[in-house]
N, C-alpha and C. Protein backbone atom coordinates (compact mmCIF):
# COMPACT_ATOMS: atom_id res chain seq x y z
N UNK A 1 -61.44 -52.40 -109.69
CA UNK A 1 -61.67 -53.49 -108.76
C UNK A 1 -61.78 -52.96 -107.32
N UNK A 2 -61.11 -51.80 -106.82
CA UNK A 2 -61.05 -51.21 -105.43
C UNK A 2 -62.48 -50.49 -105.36
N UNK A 3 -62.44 -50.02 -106.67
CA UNK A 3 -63.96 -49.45 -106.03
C UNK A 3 -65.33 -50.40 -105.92
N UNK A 4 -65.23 -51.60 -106.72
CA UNK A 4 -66.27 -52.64 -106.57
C UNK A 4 -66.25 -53.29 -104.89
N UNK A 5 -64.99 -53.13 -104.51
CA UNK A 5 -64.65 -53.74 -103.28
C UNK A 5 -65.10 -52.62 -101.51
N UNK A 6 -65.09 -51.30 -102.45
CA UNK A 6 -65.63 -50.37 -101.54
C UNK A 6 -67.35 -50.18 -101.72
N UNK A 7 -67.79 -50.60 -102.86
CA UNK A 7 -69.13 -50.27 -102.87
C UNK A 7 -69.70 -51.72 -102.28
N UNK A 8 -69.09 -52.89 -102.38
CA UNK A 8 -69.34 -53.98 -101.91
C UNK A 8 -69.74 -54.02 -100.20
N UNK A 9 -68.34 -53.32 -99.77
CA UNK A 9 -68.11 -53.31 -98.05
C UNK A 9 -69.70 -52.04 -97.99
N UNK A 10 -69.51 -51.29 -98.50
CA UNK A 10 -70.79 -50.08 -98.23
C UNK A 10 -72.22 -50.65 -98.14
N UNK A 11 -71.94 -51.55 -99.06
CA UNK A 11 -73.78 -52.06 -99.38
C UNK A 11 -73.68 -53.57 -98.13
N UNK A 12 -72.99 -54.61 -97.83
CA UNK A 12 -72.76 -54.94 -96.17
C UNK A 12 -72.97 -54.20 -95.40
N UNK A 13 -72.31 -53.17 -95.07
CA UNK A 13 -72.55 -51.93 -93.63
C UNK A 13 -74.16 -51.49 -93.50
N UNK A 14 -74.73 -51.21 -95.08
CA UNK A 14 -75.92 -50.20 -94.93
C UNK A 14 -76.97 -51.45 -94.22
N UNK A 15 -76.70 -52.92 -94.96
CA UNK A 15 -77.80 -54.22 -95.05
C UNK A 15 -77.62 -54.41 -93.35
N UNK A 16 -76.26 -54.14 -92.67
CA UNK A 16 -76.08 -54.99 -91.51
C UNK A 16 -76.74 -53.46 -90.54
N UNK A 17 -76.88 -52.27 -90.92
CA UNK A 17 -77.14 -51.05 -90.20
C UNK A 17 -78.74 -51.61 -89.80
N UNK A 18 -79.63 -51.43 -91.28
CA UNK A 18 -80.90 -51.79 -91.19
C UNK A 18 -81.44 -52.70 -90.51
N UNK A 19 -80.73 -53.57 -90.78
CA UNK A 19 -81.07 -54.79 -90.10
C UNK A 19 -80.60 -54.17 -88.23
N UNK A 20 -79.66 -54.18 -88.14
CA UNK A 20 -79.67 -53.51 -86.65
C UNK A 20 -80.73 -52.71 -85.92
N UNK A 21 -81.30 -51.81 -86.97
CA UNK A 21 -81.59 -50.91 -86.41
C UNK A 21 -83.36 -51.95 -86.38
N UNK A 22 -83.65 -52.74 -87.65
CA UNK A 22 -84.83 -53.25 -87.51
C UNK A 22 -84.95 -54.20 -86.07
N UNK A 23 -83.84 -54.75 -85.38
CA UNK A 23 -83.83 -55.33 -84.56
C UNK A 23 -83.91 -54.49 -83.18
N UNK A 24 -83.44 -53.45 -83.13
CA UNK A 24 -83.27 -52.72 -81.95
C UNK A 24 -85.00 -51.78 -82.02
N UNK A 25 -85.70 -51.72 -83.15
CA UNK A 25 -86.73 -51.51 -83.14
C UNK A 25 -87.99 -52.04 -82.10
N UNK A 26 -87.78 -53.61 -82.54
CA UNK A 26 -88.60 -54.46 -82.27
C UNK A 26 -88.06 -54.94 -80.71
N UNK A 27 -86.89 -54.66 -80.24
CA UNK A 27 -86.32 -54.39 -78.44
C UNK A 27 -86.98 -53.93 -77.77
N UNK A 28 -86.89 -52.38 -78.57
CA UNK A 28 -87.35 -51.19 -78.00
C UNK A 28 -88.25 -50.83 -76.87
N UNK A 29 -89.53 -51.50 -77.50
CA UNK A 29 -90.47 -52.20 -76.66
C UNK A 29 -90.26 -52.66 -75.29
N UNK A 30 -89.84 -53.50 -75.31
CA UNK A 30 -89.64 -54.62 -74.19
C UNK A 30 -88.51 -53.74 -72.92
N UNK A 31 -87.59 -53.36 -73.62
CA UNK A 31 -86.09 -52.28 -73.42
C UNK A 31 -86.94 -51.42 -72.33
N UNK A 32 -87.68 -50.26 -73.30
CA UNK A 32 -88.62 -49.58 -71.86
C UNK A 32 -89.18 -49.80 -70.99
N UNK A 33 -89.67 -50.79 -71.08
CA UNK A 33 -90.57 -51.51 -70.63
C UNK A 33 -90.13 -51.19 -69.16
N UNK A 34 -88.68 -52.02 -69.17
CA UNK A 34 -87.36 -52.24 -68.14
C UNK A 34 -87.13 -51.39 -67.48
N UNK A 35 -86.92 -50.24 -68.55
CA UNK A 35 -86.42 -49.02 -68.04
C UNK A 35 -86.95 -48.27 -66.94
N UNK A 36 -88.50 -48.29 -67.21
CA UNK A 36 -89.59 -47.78 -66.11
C UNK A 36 -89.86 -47.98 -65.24
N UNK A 37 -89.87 -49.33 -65.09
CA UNK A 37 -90.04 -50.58 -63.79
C UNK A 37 -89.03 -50.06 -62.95
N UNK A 38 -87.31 -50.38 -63.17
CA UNK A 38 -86.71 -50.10 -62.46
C UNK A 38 -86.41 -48.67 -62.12
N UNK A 39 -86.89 -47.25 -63.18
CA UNK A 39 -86.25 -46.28 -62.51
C UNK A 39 -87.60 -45.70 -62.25
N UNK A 40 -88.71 -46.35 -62.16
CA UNK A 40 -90.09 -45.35 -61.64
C UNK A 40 -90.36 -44.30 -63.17
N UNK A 41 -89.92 -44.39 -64.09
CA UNK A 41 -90.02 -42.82 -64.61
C UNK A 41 -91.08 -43.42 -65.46
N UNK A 42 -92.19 -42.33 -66.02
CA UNK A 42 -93.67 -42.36 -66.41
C UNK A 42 -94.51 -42.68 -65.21
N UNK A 43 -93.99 -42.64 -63.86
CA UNK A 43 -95.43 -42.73 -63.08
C UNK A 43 -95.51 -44.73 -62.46
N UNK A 44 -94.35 -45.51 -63.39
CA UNK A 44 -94.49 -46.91 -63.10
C UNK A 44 -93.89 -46.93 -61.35
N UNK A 45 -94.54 -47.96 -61.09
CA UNK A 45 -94.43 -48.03 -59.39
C UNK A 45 -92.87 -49.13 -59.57
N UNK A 46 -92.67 -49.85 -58.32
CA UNK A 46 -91.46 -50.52 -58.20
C UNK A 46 -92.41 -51.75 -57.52
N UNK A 47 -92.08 -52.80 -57.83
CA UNK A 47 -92.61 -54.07 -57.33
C UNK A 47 -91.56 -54.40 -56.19
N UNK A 48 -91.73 -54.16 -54.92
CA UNK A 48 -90.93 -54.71 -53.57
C UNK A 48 -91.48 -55.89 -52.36
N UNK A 49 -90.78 -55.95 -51.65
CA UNK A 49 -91.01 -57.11 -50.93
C UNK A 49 -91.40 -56.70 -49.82
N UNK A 50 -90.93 -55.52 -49.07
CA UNK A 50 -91.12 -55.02 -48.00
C UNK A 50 -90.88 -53.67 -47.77
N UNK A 51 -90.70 -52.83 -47.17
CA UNK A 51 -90.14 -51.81 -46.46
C UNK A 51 -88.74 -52.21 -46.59
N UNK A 52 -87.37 -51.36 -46.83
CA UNK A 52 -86.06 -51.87 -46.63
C UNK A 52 -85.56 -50.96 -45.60
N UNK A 53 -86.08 -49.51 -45.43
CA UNK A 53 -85.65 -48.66 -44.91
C UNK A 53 -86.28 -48.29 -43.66
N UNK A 54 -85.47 -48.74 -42.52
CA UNK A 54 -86.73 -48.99 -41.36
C UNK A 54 -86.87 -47.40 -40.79
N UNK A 55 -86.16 -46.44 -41.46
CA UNK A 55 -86.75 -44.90 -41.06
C UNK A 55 -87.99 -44.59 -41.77
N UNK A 56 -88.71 -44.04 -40.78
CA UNK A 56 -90.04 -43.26 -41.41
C UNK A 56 -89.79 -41.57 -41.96
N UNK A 57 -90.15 -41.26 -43.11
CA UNK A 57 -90.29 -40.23 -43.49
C UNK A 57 -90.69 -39.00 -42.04
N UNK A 58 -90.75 -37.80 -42.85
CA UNK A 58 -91.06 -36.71 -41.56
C UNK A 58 -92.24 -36.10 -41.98
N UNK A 59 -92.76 -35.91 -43.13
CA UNK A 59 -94.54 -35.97 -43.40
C UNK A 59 -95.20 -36.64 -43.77
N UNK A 60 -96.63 -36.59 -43.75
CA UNK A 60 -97.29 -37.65 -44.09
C UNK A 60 -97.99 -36.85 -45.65
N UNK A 61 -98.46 -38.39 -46.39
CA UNK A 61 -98.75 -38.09 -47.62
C UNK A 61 -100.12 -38.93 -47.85
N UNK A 62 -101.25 -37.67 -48.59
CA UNK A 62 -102.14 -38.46 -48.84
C UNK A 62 -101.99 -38.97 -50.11
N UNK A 63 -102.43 -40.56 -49.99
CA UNK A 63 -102.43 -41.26 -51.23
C UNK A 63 -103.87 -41.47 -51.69
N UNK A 64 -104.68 -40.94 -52.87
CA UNK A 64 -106.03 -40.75 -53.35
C UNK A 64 -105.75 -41.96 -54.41
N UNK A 65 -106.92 -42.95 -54.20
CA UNK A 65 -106.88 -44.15 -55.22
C UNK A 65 -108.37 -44.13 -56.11
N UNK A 66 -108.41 -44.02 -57.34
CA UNK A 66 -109.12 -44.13 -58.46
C UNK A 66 -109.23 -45.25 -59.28
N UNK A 67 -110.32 -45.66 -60.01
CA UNK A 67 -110.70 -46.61 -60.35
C UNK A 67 -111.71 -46.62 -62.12
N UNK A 68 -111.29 -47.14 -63.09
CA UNK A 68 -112.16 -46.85 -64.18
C UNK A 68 -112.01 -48.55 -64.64
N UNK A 69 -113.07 -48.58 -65.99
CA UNK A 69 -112.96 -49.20 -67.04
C UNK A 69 -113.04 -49.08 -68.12
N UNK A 70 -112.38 -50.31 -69.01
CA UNK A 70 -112.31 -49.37 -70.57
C UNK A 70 -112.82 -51.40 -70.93
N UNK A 71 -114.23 -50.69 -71.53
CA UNK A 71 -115.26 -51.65 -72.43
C UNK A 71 -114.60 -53.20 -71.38
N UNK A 72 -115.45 -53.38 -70.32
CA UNK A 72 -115.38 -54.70 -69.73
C UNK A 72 -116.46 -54.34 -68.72
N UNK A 73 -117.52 -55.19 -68.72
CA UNK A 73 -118.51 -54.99 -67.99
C UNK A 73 -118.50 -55.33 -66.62
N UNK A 74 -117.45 -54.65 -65.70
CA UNK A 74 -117.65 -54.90 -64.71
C UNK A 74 -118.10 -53.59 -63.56
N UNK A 75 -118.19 -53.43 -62.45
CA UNK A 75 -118.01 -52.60 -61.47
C UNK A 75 -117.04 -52.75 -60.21
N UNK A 76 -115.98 -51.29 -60.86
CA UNK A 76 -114.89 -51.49 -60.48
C UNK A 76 -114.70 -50.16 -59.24
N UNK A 77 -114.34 -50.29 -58.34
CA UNK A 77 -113.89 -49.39 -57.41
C UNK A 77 -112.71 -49.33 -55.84
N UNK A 78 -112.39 -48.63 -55.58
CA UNK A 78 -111.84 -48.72 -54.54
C UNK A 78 -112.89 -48.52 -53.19
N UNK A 79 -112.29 -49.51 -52.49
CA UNK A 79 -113.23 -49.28 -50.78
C UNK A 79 -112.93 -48.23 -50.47
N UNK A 80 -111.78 -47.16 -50.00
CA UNK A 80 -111.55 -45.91 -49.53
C UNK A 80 -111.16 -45.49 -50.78
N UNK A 81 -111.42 -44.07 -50.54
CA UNK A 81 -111.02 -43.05 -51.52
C UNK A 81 -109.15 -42.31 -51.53
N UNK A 82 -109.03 -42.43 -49.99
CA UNK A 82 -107.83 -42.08 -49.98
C UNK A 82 -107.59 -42.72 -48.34
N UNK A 83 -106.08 -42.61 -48.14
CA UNK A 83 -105.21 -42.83 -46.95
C UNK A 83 -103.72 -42.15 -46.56
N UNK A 84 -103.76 -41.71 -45.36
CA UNK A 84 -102.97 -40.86 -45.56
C UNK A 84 -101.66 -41.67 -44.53
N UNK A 85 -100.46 -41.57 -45.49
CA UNK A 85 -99.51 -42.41 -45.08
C UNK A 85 -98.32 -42.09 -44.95
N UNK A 86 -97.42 -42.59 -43.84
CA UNK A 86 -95.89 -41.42 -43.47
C UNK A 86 -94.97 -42.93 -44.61
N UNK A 87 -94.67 -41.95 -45.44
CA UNK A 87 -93.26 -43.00 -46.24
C UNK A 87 -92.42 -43.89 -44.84
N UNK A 88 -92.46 -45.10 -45.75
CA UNK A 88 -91.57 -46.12 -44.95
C UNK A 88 -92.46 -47.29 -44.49
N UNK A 89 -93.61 -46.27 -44.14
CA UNK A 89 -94.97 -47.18 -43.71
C UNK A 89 -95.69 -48.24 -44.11
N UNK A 90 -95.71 -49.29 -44.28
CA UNK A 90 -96.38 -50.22 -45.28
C UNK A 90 -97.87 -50.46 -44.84
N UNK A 91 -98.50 -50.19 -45.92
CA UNK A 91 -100.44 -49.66 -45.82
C UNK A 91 -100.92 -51.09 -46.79
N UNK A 92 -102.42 -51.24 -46.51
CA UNK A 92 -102.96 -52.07 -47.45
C UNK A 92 -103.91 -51.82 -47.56
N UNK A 93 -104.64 -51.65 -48.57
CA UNK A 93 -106.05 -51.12 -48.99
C UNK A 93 -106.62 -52.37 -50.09
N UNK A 94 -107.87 -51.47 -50.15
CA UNK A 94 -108.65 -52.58 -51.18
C UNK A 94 -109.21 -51.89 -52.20
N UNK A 95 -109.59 -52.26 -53.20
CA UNK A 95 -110.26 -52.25 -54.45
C UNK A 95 -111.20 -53.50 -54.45
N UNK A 96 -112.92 -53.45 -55.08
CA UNK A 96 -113.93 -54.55 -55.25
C UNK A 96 -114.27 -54.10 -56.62
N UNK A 97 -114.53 -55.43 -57.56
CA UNK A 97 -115.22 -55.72 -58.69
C UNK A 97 -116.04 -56.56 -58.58
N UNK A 98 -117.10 -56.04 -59.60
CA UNK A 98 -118.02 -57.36 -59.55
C UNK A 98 -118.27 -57.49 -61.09
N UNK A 99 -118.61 -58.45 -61.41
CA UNK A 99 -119.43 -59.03 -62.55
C UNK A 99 -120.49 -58.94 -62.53
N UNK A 100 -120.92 -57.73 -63.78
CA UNK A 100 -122.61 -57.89 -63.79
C UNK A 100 -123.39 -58.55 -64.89
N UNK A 101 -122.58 -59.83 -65.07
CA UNK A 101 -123.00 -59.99 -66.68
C UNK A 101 -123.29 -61.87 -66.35
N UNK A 102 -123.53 -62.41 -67.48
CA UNK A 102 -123.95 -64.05 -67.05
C UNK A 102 -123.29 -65.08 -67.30
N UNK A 103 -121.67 -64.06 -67.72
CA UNK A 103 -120.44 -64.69 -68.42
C UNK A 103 -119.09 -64.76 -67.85
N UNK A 104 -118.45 -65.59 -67.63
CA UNK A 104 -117.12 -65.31 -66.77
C UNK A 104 -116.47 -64.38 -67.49
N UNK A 105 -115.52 -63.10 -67.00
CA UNK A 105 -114.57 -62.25 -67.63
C UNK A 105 -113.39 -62.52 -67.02
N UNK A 106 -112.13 -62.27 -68.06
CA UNK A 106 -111.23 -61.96 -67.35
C UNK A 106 -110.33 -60.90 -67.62
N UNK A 107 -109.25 -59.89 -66.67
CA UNK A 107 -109.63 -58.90 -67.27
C UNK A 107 -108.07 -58.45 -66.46
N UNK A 108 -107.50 -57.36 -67.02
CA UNK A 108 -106.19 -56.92 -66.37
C UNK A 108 -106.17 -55.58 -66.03
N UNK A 109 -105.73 -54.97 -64.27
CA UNK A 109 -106.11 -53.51 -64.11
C UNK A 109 -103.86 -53.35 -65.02
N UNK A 110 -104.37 -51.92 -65.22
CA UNK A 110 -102.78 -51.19 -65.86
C UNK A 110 -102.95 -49.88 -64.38
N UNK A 111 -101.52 -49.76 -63.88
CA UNK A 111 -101.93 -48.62 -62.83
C UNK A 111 -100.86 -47.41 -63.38
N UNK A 112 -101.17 -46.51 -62.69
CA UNK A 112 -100.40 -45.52 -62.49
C UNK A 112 -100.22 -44.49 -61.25
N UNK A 113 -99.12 -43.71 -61.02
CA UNK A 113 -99.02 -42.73 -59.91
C UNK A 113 -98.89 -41.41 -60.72
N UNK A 114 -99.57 -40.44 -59.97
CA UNK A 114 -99.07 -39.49 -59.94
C UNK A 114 -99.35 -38.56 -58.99
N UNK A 115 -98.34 -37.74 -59.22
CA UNK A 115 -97.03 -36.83 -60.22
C UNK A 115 -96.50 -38.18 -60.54
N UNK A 116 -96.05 -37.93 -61.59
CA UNK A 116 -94.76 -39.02 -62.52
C UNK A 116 -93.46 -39.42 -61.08
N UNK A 117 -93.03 -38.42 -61.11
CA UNK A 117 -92.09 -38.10 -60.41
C UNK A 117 -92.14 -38.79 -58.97
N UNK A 118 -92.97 -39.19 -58.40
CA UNK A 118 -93.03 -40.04 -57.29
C UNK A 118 -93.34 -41.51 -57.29
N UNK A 119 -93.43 -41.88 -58.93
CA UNK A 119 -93.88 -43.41 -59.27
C UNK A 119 -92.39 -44.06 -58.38
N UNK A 120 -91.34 -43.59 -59.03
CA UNK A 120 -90.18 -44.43 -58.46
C UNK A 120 -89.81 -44.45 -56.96
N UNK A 121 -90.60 -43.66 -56.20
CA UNK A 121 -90.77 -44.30 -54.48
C UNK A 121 -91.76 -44.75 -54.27
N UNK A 122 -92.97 -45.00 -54.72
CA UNK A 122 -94.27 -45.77 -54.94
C UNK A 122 -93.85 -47.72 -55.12
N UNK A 123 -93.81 -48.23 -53.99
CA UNK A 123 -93.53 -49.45 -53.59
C UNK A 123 -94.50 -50.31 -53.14
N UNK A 124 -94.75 -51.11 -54.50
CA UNK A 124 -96.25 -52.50 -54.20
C UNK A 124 -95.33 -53.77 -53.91
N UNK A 125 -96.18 -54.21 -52.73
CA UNK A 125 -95.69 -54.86 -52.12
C UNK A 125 -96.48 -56.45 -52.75
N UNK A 126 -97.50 -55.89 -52.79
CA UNK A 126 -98.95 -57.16 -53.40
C UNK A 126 -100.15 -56.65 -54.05
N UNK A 127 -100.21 -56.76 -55.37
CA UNK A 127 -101.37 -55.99 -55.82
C UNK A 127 -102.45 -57.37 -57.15
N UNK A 128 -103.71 -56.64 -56.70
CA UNK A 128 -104.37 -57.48 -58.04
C UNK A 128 -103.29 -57.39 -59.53
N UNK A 129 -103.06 -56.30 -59.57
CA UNK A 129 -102.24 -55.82 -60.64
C UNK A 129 -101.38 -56.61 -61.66
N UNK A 130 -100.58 -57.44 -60.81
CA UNK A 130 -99.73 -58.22 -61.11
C UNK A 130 -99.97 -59.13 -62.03
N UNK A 131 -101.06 -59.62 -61.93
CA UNK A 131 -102.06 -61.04 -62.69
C UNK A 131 -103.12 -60.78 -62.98
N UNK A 132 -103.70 -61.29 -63.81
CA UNK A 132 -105.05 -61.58 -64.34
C UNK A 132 -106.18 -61.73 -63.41
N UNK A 133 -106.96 -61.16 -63.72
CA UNK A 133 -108.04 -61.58 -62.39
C UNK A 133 -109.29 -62.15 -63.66
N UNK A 134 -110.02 -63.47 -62.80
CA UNK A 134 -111.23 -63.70 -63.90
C UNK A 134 -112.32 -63.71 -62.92
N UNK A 135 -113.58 -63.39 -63.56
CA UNK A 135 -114.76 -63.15 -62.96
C UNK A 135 -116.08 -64.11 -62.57
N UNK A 136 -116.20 -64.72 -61.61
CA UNK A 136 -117.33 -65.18 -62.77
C UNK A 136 -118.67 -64.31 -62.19
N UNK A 137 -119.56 -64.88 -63.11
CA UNK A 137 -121.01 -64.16 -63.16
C UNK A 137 -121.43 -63.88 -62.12
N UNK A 138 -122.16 -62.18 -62.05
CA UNK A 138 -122.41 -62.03 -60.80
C UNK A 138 -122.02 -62.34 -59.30
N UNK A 139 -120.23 -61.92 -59.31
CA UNK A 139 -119.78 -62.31 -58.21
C UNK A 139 -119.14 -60.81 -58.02
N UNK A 140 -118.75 -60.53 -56.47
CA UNK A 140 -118.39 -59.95 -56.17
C UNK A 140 -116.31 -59.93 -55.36
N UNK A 141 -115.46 -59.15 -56.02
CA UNK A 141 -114.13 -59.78 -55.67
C UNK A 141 -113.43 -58.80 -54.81
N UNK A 142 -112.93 -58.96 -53.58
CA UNK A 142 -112.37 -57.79 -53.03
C UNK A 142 -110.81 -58.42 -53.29
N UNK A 143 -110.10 -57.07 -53.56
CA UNK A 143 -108.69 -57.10 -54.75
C UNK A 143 -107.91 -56.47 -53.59
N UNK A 144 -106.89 -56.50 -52.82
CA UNK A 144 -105.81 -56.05 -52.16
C UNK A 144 -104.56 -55.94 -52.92
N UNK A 145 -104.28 -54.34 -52.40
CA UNK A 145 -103.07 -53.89 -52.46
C UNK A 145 -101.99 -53.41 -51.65
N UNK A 146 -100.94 -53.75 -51.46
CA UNK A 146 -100.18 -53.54 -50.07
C UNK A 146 -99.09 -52.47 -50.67
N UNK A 147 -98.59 -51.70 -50.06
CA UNK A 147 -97.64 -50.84 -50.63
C UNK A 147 -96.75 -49.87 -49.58
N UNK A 148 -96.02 -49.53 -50.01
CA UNK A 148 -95.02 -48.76 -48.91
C UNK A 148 -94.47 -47.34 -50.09
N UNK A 149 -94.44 -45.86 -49.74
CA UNK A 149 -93.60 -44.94 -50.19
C UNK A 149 -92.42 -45.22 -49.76
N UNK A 150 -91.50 -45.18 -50.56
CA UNK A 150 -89.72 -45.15 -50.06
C UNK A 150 -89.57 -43.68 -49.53
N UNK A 151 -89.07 -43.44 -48.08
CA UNK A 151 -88.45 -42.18 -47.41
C UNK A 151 -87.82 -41.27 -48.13
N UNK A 152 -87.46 -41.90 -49.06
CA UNK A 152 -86.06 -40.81 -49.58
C UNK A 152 -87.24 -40.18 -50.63
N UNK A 153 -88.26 -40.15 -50.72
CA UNK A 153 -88.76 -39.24 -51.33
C UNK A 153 -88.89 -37.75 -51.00
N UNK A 154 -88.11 -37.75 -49.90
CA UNK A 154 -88.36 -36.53 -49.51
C UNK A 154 -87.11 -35.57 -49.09
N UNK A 155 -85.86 -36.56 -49.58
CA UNK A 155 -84.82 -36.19 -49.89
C UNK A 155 -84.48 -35.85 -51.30
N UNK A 156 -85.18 -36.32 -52.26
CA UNK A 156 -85.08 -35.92 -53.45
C UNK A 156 -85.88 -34.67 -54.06
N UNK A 157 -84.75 -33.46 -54.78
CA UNK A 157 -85.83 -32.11 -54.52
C UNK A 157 -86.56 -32.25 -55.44
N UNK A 158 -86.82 -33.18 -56.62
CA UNK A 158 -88.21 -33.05 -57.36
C UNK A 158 -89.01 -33.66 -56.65
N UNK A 159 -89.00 -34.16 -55.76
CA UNK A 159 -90.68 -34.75 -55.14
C UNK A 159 -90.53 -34.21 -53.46
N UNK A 160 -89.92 -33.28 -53.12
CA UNK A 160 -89.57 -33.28 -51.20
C UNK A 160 -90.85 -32.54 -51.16
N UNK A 161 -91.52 -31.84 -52.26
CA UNK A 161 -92.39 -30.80 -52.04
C UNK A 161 -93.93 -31.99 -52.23
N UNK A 162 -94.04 -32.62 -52.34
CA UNK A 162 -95.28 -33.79 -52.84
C UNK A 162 -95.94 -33.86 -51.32
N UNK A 163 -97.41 -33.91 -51.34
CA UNK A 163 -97.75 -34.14 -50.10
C UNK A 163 -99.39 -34.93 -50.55
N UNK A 164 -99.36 -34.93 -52.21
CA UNK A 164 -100.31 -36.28 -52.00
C UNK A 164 -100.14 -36.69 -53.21
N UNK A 165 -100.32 -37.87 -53.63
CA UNK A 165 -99.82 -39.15 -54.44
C UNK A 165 -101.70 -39.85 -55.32
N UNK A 166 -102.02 -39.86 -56.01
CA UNK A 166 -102.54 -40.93 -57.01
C UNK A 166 -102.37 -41.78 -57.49
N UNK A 167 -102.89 -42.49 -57.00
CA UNK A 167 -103.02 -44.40 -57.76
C UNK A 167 -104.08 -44.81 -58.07
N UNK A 168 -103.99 -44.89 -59.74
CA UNK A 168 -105.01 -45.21 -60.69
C UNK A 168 -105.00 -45.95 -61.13
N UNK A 169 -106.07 -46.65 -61.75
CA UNK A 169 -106.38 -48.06 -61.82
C UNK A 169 -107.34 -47.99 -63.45
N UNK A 170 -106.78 -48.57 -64.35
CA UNK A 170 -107.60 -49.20 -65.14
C UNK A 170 -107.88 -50.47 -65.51
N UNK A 171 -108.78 -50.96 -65.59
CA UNK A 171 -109.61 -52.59 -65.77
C UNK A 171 -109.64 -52.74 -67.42
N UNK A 172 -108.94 -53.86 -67.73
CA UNK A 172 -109.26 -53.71 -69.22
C UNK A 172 -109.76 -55.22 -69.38
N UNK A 173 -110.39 -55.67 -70.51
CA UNK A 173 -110.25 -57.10 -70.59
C UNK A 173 -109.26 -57.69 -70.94
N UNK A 174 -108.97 -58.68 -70.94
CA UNK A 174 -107.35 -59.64 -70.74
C UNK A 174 -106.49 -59.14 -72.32
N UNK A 175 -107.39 -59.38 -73.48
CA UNK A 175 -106.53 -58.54 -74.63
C UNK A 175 -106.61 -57.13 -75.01
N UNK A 176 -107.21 -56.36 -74.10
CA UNK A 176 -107.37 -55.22 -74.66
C UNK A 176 -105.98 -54.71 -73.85
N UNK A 177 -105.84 -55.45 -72.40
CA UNK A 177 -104.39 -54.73 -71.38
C UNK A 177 -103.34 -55.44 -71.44
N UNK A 178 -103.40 -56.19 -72.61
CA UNK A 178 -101.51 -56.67 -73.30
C UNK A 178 -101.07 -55.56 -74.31
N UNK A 179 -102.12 -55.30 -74.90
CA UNK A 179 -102.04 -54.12 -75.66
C UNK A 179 -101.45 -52.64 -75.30
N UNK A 180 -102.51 -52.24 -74.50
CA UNK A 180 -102.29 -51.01 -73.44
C UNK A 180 -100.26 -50.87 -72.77
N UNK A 181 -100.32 -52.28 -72.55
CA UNK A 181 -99.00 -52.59 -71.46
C UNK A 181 -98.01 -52.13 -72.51
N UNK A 182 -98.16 -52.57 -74.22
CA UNK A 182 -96.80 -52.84 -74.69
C UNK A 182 -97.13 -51.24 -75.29
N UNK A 183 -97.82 -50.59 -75.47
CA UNK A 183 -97.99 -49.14 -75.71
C UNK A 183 -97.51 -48.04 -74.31
């Protein structure tokens, strides 16, 4: 009877493990998601409100902005190619799309920084990014992005040596970049 009562409790533990672990699976996802946002790591930027740190950094950094698409017929680019900006500084640039087609699109950019390593002082203040943008036919959209580097990037010794920054931009259509996001 003790051992029916131990193989009993064993086969509970293994059903309630699986099941745990099937649940912390399907987290997982969402869990990183979190993780990135708030600590910058993979290159994810930080969504802020302003500048908090009213010191300015002591070099300046060029920030080079890029622009693609993946299967959405639009034309996508940035107005400048680059800007060169002292951390602390809050900058705003633009990106324009147009629709070359006879159909409204709508469509989501996914960004990134790099080096990795400087996503988490990389501070958007206001970006197309955030939301959905829809198109319609043959129109032309100028897309603003406002952003600030956090100072202490240059107190921290994996990035003190960084002296220019990438922000990349991909355009996807609206289900192809829910996809992209949860990958």
């Amino acid at each position: 009877m003790a051992n029916m009562n131990k193989n009993s409790s064993l086969q509970y533990l293994l059903i309630a493990l699986v099941l745990s672990m099937l649940c912390l699976s399907f987290a997982s996802v969402p869990l990183y998601r979190i993780f990135c946002k708030v600590t910058g790591y993979g290159g994810t930027t930080k969504q802020s409100t302003a500048p908090i740190n009213k010191s300015l950094g002591k070099h300046e950094i060029k920030v080079r902005f890029s622009a693609t698409t993946n299967n959405i017929p639009i034309l996508f680019s940035p107005e400048q190619s680059y800007v060169t900006v002292r951390p602390g500084t809050q900058k705003l640039i633009f990106y324009r799309a147009q629709n070359t087609t006879e159909k409204p699109i709508t469509g989501m950019a996914v960004y990134n920084v790099s080096p990795v390593q400087a996503g988490k002082y990389f501070n958007k203040i206001a970006c197309f990014c955030f939301t959905q943008q829809t198109f319609e036919p043959h129109t032309s959209i100028v897309m603003p992005v406002s952003f600030f580097i956090d100072p202490e990037i240059e107190n921290d010794v994996s990035t003190a040596h960084i002296r220019e920054i990438t922000l990349s931009y991909i355009f996807f259509d609206s289900s192809e970049a829910e996809s992209a996001i949860k990958n």
